[in-house]
PDB file of N, CA and C in Angstrom:
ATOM      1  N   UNK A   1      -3.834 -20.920 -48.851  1.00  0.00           N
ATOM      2  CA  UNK A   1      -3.273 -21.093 -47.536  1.00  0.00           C
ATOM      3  C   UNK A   1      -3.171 -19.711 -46.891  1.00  0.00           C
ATOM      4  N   UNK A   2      -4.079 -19.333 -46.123  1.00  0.00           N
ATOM      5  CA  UNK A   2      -3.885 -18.490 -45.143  1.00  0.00           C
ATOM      6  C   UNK A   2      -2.705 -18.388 -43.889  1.00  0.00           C
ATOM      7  N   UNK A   3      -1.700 -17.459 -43.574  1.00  0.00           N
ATOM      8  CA  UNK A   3      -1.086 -16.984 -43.030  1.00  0.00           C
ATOM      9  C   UNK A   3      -0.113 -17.832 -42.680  1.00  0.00           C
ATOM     10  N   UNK A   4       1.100 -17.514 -42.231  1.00  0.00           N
ATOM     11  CA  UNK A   4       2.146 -18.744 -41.216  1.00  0.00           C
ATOM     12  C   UNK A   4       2.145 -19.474 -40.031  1.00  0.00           C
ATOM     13  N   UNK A   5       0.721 -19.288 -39.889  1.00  0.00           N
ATOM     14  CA  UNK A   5       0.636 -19.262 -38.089  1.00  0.00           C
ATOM     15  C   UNK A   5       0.363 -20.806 -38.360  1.00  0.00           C
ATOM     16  N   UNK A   6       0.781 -21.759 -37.435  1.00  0.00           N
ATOM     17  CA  UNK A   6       0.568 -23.234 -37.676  1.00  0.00           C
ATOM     18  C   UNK A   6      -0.362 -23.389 -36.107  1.00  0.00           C
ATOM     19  N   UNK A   7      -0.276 -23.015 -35.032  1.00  0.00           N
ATOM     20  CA  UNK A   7      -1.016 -23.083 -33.747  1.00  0.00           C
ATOM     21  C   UNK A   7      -2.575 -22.454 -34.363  1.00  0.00           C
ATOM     22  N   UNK A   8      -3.212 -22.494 -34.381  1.00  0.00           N
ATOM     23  CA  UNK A   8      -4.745 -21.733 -34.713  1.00  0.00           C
ATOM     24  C   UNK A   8      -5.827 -22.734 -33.853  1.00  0.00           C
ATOM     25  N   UNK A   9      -6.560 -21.371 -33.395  1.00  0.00           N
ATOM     26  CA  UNK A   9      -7.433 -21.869 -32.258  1.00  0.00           C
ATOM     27  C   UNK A   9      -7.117 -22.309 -30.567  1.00  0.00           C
ATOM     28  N   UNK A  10      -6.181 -21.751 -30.228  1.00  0.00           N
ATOM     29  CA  UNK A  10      -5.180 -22.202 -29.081  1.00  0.00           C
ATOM     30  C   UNK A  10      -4.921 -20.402 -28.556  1.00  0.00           C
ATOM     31  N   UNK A  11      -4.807 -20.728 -27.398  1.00  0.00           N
ATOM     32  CA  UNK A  11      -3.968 -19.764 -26.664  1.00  0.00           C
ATOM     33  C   UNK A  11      -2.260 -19.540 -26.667  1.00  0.00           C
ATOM     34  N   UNK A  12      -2.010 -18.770 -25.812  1.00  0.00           N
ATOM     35  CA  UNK A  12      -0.930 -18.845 -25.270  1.00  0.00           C
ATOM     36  C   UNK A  12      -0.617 -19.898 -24.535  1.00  0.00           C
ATOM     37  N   UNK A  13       0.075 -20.452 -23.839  1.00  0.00           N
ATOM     38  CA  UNK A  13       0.514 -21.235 -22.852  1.00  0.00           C
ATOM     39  C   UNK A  13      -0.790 -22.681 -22.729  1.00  0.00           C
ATOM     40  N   UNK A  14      -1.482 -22.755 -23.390  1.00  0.00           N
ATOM     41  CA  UNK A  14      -2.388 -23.680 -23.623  1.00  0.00           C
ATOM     42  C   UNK A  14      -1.729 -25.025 -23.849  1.00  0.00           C
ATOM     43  N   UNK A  15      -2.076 -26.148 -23.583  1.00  0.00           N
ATOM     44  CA  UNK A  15      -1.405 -27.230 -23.794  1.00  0.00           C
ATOM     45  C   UNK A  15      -2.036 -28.268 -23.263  1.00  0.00           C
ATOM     46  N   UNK A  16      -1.709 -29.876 -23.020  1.00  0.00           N
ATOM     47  CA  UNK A  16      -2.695 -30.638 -22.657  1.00  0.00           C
ATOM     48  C   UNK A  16      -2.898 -30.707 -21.389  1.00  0.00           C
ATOM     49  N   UNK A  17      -4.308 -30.542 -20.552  1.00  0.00           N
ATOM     50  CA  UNK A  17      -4.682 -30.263 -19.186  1.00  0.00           C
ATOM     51  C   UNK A  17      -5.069 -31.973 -18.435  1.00  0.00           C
ATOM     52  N   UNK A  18      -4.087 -31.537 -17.289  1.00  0.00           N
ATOM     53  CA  UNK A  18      -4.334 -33.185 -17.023  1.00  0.00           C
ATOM     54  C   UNK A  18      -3.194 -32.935 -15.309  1.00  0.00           C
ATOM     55  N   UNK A  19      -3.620 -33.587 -14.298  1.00  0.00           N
ATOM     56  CA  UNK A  19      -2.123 -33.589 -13.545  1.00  0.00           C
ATOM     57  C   UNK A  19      -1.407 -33.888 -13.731  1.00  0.00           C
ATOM     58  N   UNK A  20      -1.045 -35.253 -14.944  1.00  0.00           N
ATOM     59  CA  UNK A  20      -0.137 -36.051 -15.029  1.00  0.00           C
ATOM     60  C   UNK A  20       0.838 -35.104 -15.732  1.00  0.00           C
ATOM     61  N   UNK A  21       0.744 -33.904 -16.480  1.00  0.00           N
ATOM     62  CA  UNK A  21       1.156 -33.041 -17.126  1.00  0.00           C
ATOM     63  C   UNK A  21       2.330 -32.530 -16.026  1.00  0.00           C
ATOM     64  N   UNK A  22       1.211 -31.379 -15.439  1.00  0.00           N
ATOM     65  CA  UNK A  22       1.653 -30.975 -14.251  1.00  0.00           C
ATOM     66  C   UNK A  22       2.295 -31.022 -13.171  1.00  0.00           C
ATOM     67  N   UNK A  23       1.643 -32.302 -12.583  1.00  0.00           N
ATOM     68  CA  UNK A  23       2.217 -33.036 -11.356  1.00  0.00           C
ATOM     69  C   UNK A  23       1.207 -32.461 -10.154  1.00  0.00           C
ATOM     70  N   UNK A  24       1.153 -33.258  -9.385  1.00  0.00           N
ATOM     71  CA  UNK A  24       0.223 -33.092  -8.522  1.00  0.00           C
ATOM     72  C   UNK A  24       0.426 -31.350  -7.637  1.00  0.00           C
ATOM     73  N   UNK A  25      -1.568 -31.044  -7.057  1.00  0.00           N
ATOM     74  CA  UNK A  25      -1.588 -29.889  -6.952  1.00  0.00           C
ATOM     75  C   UNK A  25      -0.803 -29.515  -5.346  1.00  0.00           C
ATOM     76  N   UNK A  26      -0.714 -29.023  -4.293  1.00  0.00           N
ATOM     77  CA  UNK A  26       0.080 -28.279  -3.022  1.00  0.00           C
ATOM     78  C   UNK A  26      -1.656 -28.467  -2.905  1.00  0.00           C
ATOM     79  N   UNK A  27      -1.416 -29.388  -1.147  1.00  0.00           N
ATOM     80  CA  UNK A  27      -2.961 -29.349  -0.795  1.00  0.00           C
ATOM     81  C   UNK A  27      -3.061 -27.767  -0.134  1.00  0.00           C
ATOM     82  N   UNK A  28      -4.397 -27.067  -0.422  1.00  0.00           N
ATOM     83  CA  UNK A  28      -4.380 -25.620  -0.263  1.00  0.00           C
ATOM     84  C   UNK A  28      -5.910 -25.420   0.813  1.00  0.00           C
ATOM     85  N   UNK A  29      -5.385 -24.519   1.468  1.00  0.00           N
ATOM     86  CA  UNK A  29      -6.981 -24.519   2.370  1.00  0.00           C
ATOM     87  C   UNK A  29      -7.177 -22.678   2.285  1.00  0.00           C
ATOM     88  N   UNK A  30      -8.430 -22.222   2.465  1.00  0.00           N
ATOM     89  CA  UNK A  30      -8.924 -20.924   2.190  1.00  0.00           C
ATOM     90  C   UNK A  30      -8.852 -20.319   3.687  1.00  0.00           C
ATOM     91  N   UNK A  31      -8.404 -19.088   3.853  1.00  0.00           N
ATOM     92  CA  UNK A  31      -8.877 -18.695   5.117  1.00  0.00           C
ATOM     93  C   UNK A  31      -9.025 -17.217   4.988  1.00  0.00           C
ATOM     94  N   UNK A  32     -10.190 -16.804   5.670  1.00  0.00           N
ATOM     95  CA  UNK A  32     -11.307 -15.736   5.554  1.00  0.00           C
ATOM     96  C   UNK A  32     -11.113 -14.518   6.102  1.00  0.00           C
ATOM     97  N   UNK A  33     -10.760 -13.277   5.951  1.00  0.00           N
ATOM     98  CA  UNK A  33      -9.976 -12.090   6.047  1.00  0.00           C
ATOM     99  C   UNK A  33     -11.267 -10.772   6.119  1.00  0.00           C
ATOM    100  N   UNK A  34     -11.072 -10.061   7.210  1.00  0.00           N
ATOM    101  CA  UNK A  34     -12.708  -9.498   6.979  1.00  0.00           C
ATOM    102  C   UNK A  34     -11.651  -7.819   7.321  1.00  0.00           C
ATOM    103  N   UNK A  35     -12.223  -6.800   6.575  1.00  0.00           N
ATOM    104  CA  UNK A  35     -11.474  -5.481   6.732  1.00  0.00           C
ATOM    105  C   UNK A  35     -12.773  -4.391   7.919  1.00  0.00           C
ATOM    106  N   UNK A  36     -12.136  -3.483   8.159  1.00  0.00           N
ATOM    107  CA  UNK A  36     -13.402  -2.443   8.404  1.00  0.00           C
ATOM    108  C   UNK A  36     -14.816  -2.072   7.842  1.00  0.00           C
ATOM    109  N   UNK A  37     -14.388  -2.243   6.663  1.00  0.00           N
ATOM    110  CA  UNK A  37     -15.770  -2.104   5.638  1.00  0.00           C
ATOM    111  C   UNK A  37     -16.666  -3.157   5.281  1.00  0.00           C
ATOM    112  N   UNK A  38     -16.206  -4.053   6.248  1.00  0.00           N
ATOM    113  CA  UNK A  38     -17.154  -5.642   6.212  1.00  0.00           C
ATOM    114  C   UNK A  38     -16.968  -6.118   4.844  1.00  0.00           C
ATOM    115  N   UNK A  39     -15.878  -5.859   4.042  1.00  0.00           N
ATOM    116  CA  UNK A  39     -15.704  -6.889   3.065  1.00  0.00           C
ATOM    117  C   UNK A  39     -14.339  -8.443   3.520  1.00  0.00           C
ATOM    118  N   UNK A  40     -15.593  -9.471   2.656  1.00  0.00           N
ATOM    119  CA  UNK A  40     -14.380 -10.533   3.527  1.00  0.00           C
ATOM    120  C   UNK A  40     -13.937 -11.296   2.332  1.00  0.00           C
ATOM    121  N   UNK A  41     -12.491 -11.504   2.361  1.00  0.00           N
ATOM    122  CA  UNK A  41     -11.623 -11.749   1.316  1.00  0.00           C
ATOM    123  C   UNK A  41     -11.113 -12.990   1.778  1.00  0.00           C
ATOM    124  N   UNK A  42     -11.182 -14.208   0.661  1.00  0.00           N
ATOM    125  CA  UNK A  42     -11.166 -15.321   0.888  1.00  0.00           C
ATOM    126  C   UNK A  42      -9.770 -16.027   0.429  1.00  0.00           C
ATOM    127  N   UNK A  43      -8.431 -15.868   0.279  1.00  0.00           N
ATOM    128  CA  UNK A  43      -6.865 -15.913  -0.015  1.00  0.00           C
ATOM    129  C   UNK A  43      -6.527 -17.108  -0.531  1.00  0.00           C
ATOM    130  N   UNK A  44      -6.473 -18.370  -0.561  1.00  0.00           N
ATOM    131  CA  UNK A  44      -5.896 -19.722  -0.435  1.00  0.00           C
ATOM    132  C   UNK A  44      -4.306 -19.900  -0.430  1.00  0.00           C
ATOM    133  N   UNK A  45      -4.093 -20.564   0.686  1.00  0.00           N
ATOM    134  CA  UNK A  45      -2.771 -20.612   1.088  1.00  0.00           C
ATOM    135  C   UNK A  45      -2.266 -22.181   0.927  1.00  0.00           C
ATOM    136  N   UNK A  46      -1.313 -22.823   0.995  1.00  0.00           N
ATOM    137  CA  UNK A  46      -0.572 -23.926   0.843  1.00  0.00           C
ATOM    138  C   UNK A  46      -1.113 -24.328   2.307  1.00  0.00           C
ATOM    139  N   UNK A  47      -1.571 -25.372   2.556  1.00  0.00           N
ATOM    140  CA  UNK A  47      -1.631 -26.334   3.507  1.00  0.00           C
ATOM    141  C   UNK A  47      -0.425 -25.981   4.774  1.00  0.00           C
ATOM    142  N   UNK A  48       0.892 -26.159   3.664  1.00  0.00           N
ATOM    143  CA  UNK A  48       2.100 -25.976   5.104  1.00  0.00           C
ATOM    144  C   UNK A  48       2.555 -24.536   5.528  1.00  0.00           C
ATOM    145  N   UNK A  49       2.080 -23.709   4.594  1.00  0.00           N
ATOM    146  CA  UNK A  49       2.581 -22.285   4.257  1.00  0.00           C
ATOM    147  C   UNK A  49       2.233 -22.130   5.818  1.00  0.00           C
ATOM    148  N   UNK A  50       2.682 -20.447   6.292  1.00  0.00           N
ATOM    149  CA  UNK A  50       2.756 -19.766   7.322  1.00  0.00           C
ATOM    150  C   UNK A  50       1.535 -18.854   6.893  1.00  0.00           C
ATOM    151  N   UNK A  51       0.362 -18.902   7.704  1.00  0.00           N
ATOM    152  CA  UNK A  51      -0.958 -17.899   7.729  1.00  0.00           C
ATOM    153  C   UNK A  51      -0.704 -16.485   7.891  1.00  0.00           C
ATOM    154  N   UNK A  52      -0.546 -15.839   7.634  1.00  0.00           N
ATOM    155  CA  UNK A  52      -0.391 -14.187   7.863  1.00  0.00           C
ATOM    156  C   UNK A  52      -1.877 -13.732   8.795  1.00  0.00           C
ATOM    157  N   UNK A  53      -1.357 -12.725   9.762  1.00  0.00           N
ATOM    158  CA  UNK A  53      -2.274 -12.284  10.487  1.00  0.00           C
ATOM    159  C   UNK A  53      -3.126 -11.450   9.734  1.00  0.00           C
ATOM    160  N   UNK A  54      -2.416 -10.374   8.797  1.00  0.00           N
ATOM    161  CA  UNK A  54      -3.255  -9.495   8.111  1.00  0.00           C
ATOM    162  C   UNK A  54      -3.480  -9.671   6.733  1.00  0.00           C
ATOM    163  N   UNK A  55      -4.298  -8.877   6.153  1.00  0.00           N
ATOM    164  CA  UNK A  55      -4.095  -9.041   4.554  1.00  0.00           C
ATOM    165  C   UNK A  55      -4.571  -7.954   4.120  1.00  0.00           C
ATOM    166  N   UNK A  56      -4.302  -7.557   2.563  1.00  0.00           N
ATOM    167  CA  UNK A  56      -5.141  -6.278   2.424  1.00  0.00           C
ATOM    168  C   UNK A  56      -6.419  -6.708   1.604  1.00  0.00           C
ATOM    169  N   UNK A  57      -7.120  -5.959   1.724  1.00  0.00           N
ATOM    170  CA  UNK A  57      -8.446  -5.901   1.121  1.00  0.00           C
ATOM    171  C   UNK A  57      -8.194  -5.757  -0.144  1.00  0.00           C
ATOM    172  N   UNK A  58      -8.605  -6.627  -1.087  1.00  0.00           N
ATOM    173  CA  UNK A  58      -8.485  -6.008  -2.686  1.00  0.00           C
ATOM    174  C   UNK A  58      -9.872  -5.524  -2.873  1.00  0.00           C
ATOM    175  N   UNK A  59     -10.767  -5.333  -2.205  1.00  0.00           N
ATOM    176  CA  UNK A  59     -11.897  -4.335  -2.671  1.00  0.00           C
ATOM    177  C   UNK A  59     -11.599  -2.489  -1.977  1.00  0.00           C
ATOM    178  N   UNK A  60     -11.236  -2.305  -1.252  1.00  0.00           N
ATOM    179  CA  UNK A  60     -10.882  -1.342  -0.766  1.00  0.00           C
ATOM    180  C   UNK A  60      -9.715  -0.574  -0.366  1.00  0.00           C
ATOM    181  N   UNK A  61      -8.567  -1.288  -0.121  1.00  0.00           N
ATOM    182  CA  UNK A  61      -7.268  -1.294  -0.050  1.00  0.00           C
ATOM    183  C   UNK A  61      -6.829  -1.698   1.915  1.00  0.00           C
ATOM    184  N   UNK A  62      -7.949  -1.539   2.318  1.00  0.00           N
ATOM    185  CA  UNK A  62      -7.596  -1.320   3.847  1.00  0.00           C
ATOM    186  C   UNK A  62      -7.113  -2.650   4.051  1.00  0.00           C
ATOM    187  N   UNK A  63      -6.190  -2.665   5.901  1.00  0.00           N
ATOM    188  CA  UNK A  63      -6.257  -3.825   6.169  1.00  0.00           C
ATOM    189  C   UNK A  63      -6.960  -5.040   6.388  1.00  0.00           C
ATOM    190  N   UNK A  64      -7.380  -6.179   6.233  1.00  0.00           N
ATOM    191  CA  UNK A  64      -7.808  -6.611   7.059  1.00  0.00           C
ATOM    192  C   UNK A  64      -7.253  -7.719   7.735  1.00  0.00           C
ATOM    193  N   UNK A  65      -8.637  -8.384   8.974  1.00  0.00           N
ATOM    194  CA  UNK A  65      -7.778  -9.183  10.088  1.00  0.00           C
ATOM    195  C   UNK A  65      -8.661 -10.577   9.819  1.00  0.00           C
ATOM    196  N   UNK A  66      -8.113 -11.570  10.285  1.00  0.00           N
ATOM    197  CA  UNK A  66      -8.687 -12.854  10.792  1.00  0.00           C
ATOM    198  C   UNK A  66     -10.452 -12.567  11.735  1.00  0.00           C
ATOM    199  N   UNK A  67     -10.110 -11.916  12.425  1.00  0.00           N
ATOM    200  CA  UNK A  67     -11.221 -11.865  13.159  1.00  0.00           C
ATOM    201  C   UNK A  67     -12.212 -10.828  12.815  1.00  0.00           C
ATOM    202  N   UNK A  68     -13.842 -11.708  12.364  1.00  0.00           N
ATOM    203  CA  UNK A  68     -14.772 -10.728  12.239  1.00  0.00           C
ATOM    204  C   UNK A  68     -15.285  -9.747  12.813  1.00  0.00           C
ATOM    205  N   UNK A  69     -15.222 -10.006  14.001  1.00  0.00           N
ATOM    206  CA  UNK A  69     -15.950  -9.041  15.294  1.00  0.00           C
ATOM    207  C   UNK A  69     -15.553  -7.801  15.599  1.00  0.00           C
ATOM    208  N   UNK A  70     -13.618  -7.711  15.339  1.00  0.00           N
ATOM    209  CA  UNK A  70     -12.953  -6.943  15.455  1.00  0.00           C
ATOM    210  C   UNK A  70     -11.823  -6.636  14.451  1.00  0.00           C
ATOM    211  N   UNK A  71     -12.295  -5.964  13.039  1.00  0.00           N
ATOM    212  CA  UNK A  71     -11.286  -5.824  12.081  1.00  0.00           C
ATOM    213  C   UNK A  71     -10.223  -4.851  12.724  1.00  0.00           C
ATOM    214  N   UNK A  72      -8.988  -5.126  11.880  1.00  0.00           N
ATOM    215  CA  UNK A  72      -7.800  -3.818  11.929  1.00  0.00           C
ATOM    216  C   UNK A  72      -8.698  -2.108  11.765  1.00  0.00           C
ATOM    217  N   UNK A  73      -8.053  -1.749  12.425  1.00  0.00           N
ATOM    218  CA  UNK A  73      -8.727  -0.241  12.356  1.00  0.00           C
ATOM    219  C   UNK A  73      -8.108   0.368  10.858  1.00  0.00           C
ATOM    220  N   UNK A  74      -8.595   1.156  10.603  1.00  0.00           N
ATOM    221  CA  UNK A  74      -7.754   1.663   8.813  1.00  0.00           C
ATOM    222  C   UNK A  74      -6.389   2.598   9.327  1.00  0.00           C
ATOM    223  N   UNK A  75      -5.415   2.626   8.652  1.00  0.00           N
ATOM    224  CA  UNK A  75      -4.381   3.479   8.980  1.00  0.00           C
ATOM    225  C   UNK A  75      -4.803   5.235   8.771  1.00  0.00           C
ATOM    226  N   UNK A  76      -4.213   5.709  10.078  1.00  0.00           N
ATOM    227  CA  UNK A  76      -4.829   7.017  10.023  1.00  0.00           C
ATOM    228  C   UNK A  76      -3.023   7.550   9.402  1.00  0.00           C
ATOM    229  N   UNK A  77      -4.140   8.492   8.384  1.00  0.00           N
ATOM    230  CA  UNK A  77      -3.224   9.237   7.221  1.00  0.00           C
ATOM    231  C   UNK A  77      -3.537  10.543   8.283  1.00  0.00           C
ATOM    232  N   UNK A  78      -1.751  11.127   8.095  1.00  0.00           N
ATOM    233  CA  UNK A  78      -1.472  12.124   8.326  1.00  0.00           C
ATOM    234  C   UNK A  78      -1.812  13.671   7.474  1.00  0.00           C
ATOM    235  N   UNK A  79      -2.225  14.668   7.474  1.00  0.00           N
ATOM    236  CA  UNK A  79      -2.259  15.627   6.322  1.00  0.00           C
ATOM    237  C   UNK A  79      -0.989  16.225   5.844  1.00  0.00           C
ATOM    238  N   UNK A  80      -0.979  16.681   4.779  1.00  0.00           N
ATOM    239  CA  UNK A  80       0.125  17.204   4.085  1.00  0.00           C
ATOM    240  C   UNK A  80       0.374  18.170   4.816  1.00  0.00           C
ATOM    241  N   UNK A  81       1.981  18.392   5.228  1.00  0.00           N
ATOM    242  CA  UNK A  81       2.483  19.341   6.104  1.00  0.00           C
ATOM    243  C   UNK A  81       3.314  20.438   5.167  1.00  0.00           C
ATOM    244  N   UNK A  82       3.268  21.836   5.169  1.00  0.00           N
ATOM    245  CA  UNK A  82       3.742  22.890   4.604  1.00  0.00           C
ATOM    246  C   UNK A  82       5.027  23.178   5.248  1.00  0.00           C
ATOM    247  N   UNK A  83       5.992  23.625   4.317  1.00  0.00           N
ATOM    248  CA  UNK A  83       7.313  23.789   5.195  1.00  0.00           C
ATOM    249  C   UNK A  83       7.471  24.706   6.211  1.00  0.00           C
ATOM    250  N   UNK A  84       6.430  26.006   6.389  1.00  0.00           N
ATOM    251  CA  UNK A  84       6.214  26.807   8.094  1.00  0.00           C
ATOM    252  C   UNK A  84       5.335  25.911   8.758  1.00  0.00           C
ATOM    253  N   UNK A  85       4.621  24.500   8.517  1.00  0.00           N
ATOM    254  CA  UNK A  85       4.571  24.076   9.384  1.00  0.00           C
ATOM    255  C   UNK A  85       5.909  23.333  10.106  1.00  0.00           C
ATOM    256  N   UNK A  86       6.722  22.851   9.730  1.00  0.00           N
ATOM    257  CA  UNK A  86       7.441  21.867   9.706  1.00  0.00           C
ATOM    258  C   UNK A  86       8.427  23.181  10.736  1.00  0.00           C
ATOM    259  N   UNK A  87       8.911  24.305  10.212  1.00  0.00           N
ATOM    260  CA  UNK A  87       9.374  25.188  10.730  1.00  0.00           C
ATOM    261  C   UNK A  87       9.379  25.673  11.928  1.00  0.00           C
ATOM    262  N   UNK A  88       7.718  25.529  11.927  1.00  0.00           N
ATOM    263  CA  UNK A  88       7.046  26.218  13.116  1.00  0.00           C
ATOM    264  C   UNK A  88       7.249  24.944  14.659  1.00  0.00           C
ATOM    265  N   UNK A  89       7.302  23.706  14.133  1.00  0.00           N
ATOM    266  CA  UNK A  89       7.710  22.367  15.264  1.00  0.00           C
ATOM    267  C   UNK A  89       9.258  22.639  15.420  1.00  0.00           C
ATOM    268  N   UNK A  90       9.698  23.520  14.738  1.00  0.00           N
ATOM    269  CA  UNK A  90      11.707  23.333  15.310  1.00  0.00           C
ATOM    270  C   UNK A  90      11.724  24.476  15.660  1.00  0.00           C
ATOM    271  N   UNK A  91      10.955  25.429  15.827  1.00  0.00           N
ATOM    272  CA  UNK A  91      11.191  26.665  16.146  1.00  0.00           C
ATOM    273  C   UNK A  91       9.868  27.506  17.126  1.00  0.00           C
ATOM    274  N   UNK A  92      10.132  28.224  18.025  1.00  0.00           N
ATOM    275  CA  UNK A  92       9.389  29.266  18.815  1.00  0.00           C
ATOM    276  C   UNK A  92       8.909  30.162  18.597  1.00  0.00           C
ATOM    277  N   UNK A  93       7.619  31.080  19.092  1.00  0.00           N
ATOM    278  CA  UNK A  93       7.470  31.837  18.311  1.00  0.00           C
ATOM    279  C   UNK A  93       8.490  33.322  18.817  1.00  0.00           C
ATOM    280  N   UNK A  94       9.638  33.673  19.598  1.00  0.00           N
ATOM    281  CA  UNK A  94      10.417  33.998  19.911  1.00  0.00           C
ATOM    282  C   UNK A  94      11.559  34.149  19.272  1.00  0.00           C
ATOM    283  N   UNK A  95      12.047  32.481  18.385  1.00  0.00           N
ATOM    284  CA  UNK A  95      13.083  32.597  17.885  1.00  0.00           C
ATOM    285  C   UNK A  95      12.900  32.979  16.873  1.00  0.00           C
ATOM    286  N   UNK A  96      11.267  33.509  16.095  1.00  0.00           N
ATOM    287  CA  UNK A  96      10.968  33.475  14.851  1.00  0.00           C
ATOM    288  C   UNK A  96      11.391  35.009  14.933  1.00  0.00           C
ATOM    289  N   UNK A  97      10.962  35.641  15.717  1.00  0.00           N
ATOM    290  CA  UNK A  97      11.002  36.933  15.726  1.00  0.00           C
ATOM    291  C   UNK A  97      12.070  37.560  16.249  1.00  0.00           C
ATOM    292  N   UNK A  98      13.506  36.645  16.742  1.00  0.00           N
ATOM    293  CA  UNK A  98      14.667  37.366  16.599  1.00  0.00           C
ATOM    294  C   UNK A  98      15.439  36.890  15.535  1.00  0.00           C
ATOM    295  N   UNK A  99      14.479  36.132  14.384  1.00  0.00           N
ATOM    296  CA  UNK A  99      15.441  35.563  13.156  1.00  0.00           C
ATOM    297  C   UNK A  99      15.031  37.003  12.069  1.00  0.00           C
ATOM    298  N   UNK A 100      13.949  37.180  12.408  1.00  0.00           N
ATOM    299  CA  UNK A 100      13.486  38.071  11.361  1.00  0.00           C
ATOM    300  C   UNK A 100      14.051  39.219  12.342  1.00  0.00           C
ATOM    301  N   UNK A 101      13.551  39.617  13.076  1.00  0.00           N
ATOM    302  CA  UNK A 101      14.980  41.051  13.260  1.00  0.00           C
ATOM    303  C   UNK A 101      16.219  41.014  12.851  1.00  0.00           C
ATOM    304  N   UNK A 102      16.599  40.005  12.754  1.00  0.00           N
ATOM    305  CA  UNK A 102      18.556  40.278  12.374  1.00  0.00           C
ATOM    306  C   UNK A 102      17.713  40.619  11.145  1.00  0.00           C
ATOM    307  N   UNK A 103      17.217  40.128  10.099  1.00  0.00           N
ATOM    308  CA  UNK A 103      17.113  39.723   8.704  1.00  0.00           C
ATOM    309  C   UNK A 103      16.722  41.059   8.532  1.00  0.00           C
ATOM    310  N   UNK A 104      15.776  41.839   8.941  1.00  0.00           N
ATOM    311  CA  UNK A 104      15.432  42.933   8.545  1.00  0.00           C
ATOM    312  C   UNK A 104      16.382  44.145   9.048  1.00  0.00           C
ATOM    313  N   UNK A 105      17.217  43.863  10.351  1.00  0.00           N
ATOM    314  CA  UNK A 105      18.118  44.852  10.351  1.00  0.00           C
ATOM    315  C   UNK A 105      19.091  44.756   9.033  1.00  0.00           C
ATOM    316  N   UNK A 106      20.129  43.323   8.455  1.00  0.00           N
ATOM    317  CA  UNK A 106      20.723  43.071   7.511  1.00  0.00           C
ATOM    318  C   UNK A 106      19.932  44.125   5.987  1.00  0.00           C
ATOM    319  N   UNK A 107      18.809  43.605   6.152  1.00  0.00           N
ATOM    320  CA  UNK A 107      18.167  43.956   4.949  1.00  0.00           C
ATOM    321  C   UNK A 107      18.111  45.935   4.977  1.00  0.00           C
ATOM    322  N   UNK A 108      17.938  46.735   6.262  1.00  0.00           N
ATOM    323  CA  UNK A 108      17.989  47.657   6.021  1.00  0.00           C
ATOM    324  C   UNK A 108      19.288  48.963   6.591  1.00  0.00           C
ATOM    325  N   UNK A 109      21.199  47.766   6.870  1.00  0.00           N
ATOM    326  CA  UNK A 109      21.819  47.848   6.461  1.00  0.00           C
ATOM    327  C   UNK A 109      22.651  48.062   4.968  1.00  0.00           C
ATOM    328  N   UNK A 110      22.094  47.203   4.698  1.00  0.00           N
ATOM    329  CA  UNK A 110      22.493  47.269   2.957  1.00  0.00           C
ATOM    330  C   UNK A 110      21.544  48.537   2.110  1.00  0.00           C
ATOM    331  N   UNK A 111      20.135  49.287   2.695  1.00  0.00           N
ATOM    332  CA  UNK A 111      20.062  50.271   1.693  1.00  0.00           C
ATOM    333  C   UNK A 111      20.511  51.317   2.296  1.00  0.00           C
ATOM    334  N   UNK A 112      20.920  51.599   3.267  1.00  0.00           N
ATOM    335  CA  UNK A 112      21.757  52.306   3.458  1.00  0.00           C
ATOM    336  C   UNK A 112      23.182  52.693   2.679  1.00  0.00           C
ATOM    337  N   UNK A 113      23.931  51.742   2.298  1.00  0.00           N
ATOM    338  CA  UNK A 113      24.558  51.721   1.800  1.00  0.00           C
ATOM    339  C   UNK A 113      24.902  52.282   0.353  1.00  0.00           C
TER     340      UNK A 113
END
């Protein structure tokens, strides 16, 4: 007698396939999702469910729309911003240069000292 296992030849969650099991299926209808990159992704939704305008592409990640002719445009990514950039939008180039004068007068206060 080989091993303890008494299930052999079976899956997981395997069991007898039938509706009567189950119970009947949610009537479901397909509707057709096309992105920028002309891939069109086919979803199936519940009959009563609420259709979503967009969806994402699982081949590409982008959005896409209902309508072929005219997909969602792709989201435009911003570039990584450096903290003198970020600096440079709250500040002038005026105030930069009376921040750094105090700083360098401070700074050549103290070797004086």
């Amino acid at each position: 007698m080989a091993g303890g296992n008494a299930i052999r030849g079976t899956r997981v969650g395997a069991g007898p396939i039938g509706e009567s099991e189950r119970g009947e299926t949610a009537p479901r209808e397909r509707i057709s999702y096309y992105c920028s990159n002309g891939h069109e992704t086919k979803p199936s939704f519940a009959a009563e469910a609420e259709i979503p305008e967009s969806w994402d592409c699982p081949r590409c990640g982008l959005p896409a729309g209902r309508d072929n002719q005219s997909p969602p445009a792709p989201p435009r990514n911003e570039p990584y911003k450096t903290h003198l950039a970020y600096v440079k939008e709250r500040r002038s180039d005026a105030d930069g240069a009376a921040i750094l004068e105090e700083a360098l007068g401070r700074l050549r206060a103290s070797r004086e000292l």
